[in-house]
Structures are given as structure tokens and as C-alpha cells.
PDB file of N, CA and C in Angstrom:
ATOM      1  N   UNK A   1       3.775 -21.082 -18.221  1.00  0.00           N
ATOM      2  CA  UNK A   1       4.539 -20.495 -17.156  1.00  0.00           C
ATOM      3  C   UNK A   1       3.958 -20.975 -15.829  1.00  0.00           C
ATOM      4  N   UNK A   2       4.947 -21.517 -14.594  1.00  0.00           N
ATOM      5  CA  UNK A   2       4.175 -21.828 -13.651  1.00  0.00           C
ATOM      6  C   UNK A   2       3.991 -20.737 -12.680  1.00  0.00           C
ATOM      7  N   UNK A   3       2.663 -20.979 -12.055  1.00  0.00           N
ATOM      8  CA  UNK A   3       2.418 -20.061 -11.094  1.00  0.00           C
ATOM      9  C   UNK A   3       3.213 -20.359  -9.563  1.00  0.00           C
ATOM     10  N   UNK A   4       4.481 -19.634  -9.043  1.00  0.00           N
ATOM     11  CA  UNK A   4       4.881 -19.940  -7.777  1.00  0.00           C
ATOM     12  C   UNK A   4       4.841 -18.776  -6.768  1.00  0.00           C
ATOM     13  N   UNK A   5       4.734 -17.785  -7.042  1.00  0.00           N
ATOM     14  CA  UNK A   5       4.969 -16.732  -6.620  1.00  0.00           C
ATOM     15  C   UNK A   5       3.244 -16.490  -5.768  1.00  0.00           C
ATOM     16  N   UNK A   6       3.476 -15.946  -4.269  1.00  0.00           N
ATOM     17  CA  UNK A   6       2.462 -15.950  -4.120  1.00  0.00           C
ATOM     18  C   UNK A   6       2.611 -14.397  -3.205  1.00  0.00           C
ATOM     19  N   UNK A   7       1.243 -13.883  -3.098  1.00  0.00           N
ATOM     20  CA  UNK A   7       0.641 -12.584  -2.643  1.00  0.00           C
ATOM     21  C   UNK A   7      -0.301 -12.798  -1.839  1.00  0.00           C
ATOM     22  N   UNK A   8       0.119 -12.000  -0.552  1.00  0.00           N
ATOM     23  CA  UNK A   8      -0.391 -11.643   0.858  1.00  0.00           C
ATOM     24  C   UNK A   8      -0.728 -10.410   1.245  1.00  0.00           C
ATOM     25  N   UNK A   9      -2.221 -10.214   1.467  1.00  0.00           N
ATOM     26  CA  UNK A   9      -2.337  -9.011   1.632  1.00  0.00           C
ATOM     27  C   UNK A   9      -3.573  -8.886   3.305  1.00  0.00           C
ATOM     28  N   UNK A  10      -3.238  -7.863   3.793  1.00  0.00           N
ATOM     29  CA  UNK A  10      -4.501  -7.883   4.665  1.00  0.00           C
ATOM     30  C   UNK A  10      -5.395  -6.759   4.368  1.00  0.00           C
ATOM     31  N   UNK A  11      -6.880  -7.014   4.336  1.00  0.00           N
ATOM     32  CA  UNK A  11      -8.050  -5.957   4.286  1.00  0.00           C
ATOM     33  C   UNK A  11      -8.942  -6.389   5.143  1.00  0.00           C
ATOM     34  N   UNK A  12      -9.985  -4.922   5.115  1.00  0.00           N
ATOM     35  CA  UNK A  12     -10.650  -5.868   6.198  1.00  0.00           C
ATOM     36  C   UNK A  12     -12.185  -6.454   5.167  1.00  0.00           C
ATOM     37  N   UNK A  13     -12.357  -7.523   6.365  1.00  0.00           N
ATOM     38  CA  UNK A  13     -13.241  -8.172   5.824  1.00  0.00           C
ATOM     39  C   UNK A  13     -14.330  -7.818   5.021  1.00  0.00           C
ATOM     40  N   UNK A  14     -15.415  -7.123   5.337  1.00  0.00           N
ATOM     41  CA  UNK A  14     -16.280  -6.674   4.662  1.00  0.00           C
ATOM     42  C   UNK A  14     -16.253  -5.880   3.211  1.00  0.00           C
ATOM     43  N   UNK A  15     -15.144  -5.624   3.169  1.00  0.00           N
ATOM     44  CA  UNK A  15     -14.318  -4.797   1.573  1.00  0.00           C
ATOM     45  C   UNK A  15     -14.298  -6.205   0.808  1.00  0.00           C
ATOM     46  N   UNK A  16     -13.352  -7.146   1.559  1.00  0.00           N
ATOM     47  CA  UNK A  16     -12.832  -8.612   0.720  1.00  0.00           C
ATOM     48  C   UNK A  16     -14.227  -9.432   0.505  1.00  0.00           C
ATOM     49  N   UNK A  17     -15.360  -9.619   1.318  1.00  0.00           N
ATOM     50  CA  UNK A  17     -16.406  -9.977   1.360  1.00  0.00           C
ATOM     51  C   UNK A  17     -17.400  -9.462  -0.079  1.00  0.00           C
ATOM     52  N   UNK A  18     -17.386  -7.947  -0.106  1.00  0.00           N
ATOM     53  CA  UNK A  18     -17.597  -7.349  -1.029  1.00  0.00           C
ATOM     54  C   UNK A  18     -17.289  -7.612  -2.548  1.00  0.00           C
ATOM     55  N   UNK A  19     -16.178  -7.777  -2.414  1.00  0.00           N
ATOM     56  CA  UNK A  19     -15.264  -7.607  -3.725  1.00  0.00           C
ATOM     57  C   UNK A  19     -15.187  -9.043  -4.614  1.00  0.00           C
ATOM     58  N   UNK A  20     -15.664 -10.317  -3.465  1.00  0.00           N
ATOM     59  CA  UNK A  20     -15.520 -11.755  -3.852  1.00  0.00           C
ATOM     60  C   UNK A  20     -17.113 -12.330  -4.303  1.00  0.00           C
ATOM     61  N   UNK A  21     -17.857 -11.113  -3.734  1.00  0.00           N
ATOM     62  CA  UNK A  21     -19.092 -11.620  -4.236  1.00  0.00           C
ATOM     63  C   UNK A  21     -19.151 -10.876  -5.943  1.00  0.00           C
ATOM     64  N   UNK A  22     -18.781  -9.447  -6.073  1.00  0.00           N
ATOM     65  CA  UNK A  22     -18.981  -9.539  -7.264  1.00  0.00           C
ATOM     66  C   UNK A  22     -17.897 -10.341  -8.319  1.00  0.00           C
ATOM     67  N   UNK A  23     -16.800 -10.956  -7.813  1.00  0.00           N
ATOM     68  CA  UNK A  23     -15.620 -11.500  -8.665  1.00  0.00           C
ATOM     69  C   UNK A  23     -16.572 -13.195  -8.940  1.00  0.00           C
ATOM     70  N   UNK A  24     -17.460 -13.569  -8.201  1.00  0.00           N
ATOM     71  CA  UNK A  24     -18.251 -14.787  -8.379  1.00  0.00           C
ATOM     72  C   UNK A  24     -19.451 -14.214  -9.421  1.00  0.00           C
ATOM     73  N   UNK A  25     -20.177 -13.022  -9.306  1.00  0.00           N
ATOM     74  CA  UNK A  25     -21.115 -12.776 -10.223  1.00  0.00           C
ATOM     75  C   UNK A  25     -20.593 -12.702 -11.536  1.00  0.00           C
ATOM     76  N   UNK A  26     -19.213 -12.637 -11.758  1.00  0.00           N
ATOM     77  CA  UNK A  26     -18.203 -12.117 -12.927  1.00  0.00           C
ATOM     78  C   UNK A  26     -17.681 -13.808 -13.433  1.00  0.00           C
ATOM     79  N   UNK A  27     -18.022 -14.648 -12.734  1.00  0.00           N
ATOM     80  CA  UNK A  27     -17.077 -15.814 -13.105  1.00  0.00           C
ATOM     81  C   UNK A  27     -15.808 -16.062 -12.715  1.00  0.00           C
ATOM     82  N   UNK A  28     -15.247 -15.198 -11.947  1.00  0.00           N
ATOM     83  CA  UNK A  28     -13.958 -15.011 -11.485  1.00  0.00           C
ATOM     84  C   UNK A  28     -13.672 -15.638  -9.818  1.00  0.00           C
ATOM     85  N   UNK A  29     -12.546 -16.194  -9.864  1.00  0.00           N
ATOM     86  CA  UNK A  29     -11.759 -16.468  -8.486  1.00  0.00           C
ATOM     87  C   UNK A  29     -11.084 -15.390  -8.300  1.00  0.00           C
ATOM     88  N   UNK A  30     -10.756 -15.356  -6.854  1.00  0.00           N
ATOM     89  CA  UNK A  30     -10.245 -14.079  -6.682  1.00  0.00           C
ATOM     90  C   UNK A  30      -9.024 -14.248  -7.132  1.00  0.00           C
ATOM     91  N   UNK A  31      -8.223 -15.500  -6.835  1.00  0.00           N
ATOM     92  CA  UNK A  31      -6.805 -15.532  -7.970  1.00  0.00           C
ATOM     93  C   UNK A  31      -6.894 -15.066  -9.958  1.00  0.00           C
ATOM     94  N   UNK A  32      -8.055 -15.280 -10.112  1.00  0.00           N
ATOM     95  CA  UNK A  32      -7.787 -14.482 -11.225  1.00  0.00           C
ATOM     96  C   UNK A  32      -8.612 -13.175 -11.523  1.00  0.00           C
ATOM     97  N   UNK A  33      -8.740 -12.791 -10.311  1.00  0.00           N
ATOM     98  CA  UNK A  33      -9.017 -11.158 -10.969  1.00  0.00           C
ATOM     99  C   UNK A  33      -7.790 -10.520 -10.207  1.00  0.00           C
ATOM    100  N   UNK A  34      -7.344 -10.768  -8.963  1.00  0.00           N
ATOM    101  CA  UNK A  34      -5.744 -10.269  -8.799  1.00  0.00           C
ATOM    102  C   UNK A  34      -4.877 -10.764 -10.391  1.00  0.00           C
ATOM    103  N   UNK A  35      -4.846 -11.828 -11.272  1.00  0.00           N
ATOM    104  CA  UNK A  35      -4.066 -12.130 -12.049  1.00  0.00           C
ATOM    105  C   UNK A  35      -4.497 -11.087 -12.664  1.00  0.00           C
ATOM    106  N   UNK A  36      -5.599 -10.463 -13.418  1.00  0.00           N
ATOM    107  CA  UNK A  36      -6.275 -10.051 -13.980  1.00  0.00           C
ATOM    108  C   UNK A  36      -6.011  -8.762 -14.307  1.00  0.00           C
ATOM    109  N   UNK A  37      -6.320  -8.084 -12.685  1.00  0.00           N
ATOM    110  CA  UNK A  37      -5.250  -6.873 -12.326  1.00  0.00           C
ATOM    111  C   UNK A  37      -4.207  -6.573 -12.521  1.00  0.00           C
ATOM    112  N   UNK A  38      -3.378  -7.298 -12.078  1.00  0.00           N
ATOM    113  CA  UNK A  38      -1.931  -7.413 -12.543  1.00  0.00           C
ATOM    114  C   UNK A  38      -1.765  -7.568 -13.866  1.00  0.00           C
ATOM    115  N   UNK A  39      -2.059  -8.063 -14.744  1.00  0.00           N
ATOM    116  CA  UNK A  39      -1.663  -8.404 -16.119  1.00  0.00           C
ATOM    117  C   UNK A  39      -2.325  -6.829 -17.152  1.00  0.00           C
ATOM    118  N   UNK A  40      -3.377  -6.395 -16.410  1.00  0.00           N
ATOM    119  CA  UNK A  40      -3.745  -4.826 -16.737  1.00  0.00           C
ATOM    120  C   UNK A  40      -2.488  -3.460 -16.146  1.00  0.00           C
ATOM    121  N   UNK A  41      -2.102  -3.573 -15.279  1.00  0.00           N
ATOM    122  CA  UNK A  41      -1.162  -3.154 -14.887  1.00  0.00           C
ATOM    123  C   UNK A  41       0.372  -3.354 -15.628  1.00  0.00           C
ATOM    124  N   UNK A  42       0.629  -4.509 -15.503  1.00  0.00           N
ATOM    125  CA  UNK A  42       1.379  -4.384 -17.010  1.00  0.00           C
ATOM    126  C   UNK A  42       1.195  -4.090 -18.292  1.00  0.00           C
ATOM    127  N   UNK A  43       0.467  -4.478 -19.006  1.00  0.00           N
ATOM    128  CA  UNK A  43      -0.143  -3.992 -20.414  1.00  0.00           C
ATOM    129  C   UNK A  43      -0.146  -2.748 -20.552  1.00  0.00           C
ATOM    130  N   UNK A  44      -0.841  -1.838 -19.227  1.00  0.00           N
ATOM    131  CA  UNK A  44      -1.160  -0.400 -19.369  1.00  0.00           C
ATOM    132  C   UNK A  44       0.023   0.584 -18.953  1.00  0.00           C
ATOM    133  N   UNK A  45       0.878  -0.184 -18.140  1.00  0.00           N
ATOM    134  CA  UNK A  45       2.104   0.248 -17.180  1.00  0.00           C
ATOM    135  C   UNK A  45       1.769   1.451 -16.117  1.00  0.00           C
ATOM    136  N   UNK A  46       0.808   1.157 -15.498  1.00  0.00           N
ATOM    137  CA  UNK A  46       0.579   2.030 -14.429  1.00  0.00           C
ATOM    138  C   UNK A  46      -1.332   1.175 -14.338  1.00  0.00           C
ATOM    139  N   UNK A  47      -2.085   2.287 -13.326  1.00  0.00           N
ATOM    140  CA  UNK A  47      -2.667   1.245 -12.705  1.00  0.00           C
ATOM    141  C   UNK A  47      -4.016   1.595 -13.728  1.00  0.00           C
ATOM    142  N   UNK A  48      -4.730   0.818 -13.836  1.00  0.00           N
ATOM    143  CA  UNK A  48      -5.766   0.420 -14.993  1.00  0.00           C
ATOM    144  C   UNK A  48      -7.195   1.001 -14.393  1.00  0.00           C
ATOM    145  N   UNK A  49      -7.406   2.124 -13.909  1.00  0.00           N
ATOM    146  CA  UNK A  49      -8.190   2.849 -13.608  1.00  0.00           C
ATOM    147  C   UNK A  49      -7.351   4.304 -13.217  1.00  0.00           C
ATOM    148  N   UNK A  50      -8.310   5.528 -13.064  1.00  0.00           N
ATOM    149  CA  UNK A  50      -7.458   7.094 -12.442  1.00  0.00           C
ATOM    150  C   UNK A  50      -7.657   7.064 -11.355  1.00  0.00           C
ATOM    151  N   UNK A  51      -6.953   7.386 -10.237  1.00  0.00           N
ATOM    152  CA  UNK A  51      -6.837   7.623  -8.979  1.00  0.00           C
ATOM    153  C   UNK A  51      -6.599   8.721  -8.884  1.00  0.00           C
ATOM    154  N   UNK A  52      -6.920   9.887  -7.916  1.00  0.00           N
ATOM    155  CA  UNK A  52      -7.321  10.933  -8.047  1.00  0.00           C
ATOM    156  C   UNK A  52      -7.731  11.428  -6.470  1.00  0.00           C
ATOM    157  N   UNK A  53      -7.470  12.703  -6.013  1.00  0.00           N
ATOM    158  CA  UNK A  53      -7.486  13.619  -4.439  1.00  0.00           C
ATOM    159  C   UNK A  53      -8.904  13.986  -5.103  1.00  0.00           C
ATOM    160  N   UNK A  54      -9.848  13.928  -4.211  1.00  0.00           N
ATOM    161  CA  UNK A  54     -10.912  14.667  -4.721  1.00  0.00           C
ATOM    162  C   UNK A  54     -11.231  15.925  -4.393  1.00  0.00           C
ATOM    163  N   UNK A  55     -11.520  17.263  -5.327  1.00  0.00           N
ATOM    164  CA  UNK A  55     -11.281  18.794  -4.670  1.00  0.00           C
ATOM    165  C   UNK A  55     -12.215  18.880  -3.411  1.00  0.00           C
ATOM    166  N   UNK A  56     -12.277  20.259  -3.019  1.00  0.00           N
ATOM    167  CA  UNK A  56     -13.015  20.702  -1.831  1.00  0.00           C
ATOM    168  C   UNK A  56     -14.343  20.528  -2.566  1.00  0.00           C
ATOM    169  N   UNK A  57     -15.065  20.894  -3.619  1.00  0.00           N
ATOM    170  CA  UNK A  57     -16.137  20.738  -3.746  1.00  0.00           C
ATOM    171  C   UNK A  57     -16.853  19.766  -3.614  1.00  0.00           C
ATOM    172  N   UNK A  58     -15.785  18.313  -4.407  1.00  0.00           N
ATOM    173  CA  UNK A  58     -16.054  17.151  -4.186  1.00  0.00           C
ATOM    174  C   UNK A  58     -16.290  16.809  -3.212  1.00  0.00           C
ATOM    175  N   UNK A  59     -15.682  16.631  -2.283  1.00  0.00           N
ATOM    176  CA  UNK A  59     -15.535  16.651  -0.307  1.00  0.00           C
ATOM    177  C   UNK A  59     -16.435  16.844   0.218  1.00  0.00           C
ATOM    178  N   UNK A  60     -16.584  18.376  -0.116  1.00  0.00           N
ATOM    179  CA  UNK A  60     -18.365  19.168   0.492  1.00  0.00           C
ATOM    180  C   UNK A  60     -20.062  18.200   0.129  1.00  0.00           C
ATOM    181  N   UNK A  61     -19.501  18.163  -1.199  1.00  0.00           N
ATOM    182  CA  UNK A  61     -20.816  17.397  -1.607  1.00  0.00           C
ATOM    183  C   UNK A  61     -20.752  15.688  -1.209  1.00  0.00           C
ATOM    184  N   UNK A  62     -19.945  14.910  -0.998  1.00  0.00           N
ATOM    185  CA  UNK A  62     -19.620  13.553  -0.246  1.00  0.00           C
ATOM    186  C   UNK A  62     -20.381  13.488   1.308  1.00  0.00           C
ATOM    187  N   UNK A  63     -19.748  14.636   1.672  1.00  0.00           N
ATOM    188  CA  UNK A  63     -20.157  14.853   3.418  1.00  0.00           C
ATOM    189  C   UNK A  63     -21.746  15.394   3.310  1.00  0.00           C
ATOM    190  N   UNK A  64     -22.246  16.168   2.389  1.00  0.00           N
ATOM    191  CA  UNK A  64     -23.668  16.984   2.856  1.00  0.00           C
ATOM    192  C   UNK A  64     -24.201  15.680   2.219  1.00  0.00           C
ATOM    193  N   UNK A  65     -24.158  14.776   0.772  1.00  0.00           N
ATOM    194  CA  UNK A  65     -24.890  13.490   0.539  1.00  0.00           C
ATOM    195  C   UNK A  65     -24.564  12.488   1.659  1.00  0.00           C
ATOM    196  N   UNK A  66     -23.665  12.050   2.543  1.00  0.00           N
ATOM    197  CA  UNK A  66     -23.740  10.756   3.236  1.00  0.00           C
ATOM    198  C   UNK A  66     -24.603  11.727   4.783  1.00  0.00           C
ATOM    199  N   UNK A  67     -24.738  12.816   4.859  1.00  0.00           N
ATOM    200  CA  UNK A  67     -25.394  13.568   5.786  1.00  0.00           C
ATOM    201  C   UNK A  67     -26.814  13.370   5.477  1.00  0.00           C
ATOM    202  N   UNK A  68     -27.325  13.207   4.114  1.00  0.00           N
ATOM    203  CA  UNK A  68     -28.485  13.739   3.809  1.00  0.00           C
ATOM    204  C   UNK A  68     -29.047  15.154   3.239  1.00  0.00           C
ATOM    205  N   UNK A  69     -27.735  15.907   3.032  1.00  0.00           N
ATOM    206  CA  UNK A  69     -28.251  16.799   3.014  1.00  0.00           C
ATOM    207  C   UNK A  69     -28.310  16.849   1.403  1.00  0.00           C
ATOM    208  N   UNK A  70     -28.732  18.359   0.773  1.00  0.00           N
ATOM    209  CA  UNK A  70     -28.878  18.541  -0.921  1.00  0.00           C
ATOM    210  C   UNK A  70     -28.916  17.350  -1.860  1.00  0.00           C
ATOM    211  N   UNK A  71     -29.894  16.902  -1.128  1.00  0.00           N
ATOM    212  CA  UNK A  71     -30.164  15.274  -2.050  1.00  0.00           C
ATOM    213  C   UNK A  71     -31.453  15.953  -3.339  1.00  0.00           C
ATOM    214  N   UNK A  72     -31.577  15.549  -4.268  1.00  0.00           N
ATOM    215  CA  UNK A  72     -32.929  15.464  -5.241  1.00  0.00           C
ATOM    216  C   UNK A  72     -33.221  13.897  -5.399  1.00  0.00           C
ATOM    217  N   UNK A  73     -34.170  13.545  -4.860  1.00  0.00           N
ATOM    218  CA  UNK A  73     -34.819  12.486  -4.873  1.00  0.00           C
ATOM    219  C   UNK A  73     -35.780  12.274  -6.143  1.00  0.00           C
ATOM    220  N   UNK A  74     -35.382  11.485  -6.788  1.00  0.00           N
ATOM    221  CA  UNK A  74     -36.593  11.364  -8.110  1.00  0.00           C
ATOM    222  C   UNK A  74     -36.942  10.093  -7.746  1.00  0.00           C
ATOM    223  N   UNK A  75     -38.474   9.865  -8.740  1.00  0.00           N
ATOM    224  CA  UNK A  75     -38.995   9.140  -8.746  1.00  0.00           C
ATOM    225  C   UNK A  75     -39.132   8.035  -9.562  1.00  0.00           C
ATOM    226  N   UNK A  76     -38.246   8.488 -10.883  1.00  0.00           N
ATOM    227  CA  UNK A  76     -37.706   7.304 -11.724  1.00  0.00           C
ATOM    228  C   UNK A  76     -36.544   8.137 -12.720  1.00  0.00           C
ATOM    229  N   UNK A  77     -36.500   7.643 -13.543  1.00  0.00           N
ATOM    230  CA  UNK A  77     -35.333   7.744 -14.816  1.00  0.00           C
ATOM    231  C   UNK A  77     -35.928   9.274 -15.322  1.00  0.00           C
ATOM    232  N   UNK A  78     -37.550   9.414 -15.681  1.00  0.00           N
ATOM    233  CA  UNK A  78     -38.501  10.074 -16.676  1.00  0.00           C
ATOM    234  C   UNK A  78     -38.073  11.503 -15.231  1.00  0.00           C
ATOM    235  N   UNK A  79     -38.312  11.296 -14.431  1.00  0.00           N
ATOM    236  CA  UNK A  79     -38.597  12.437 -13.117  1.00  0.00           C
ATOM    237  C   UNK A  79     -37.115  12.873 -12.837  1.00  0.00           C
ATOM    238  N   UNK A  80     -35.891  12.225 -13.262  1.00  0.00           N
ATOM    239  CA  UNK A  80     -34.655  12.430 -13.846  1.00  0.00           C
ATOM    240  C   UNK A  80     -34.364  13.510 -14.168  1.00  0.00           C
ATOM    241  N   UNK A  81     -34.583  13.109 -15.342  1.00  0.00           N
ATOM    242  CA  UNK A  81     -34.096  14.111 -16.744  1.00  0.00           C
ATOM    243  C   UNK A  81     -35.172  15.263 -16.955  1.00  0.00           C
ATOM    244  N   UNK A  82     -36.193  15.126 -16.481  1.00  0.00           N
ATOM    245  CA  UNK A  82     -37.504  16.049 -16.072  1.00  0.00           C
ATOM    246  C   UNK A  82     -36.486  17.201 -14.891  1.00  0.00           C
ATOM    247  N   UNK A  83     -35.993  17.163 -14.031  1.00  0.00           N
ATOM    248  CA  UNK A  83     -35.514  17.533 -13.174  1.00  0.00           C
ATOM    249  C   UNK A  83     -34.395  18.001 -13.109  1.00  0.00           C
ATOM    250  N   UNK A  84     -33.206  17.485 -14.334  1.00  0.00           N
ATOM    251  CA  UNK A  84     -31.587  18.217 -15.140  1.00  0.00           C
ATOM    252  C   UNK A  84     -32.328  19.016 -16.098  1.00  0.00           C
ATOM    253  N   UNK A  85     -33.543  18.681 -16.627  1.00  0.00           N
ATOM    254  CA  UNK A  85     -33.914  19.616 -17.788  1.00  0.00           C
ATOM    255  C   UNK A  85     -33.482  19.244 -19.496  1.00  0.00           C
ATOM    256  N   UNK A  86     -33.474  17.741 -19.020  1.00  0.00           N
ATOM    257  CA  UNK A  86     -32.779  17.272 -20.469  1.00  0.00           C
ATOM    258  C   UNK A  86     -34.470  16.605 -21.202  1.00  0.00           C
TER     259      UNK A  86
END
């Protein structure tokens, strides 16, 4: 099948910057992880991850972590699960 059809999109840079460095750690051009996408999107018929409003709790805890606030800082993996109690 030939490829003619083409897709234009604008973002801003630092997202697209982002997103092309890990599509190179992956082996991927960005034409084929948009193909990639798309062809998951069909297969699955809707979009190939959940998208989702996040509740008020969610929200609260987003804003007090990028604040700093109610963080638990561990000291490895062991100081972890030492610390959930697992």
C-alpha cells in the first residue's frame, strides 16, 4: 500500500523534542510510531491507552507533590517497602 496521505500537527517543541528522543531509544522514526499509533487505534478501535479526568484527590496530591509538599523520600527500593510496610 502506498504511503500518500500526510499529517500535520503543531506541538510545542520541548514535548516533540521529548517524545523523538525516546522514539530513537525505541528504534523508531517518528513516522513510524505515529504509523504505529494509528494502526493501534485501529486494531483496538478507540485510543490504545485510558484517558481519564483525574478526581479531586488526584489534583490535591499533583499540586502538594509538584509543591513539595507530603513527599516520603526513601533512600532506596529496601527503605521503600520498609516504609508501605510490605
Amino acid at each position: 500500500m502506498s504511503k500518500t496521505a500526510t499529517i500535520r500537527a503543531r506541538i510545542q517543541p520541548e514535548l516533540k523534542d521529548k517524545a523523538e528522543y525516546v522514539f530513537r531509544r525505541l528504534g523508531l522514526s517518528t513516522t513510524q510510531a505515529i504509523t504505529l499509533f494509528y494502526k493501534q487505534v485501529e486494531l483496538r478501535g478507540g485510543l490504545p491507552f485510558e484517558v481519564a479526568i483525574p478526581n479531586k484527590i488526584t489534583c490535591r496530591t499533583f499540586a502538594n507533590t509538584d509543591a513539595g509538599r507530603d513527599l516520603i523520600v526513601c533512600e532506596d527500593t529496601d527503605d521503600m517497602f520498609r516504609k508501605l510496610g510490605v
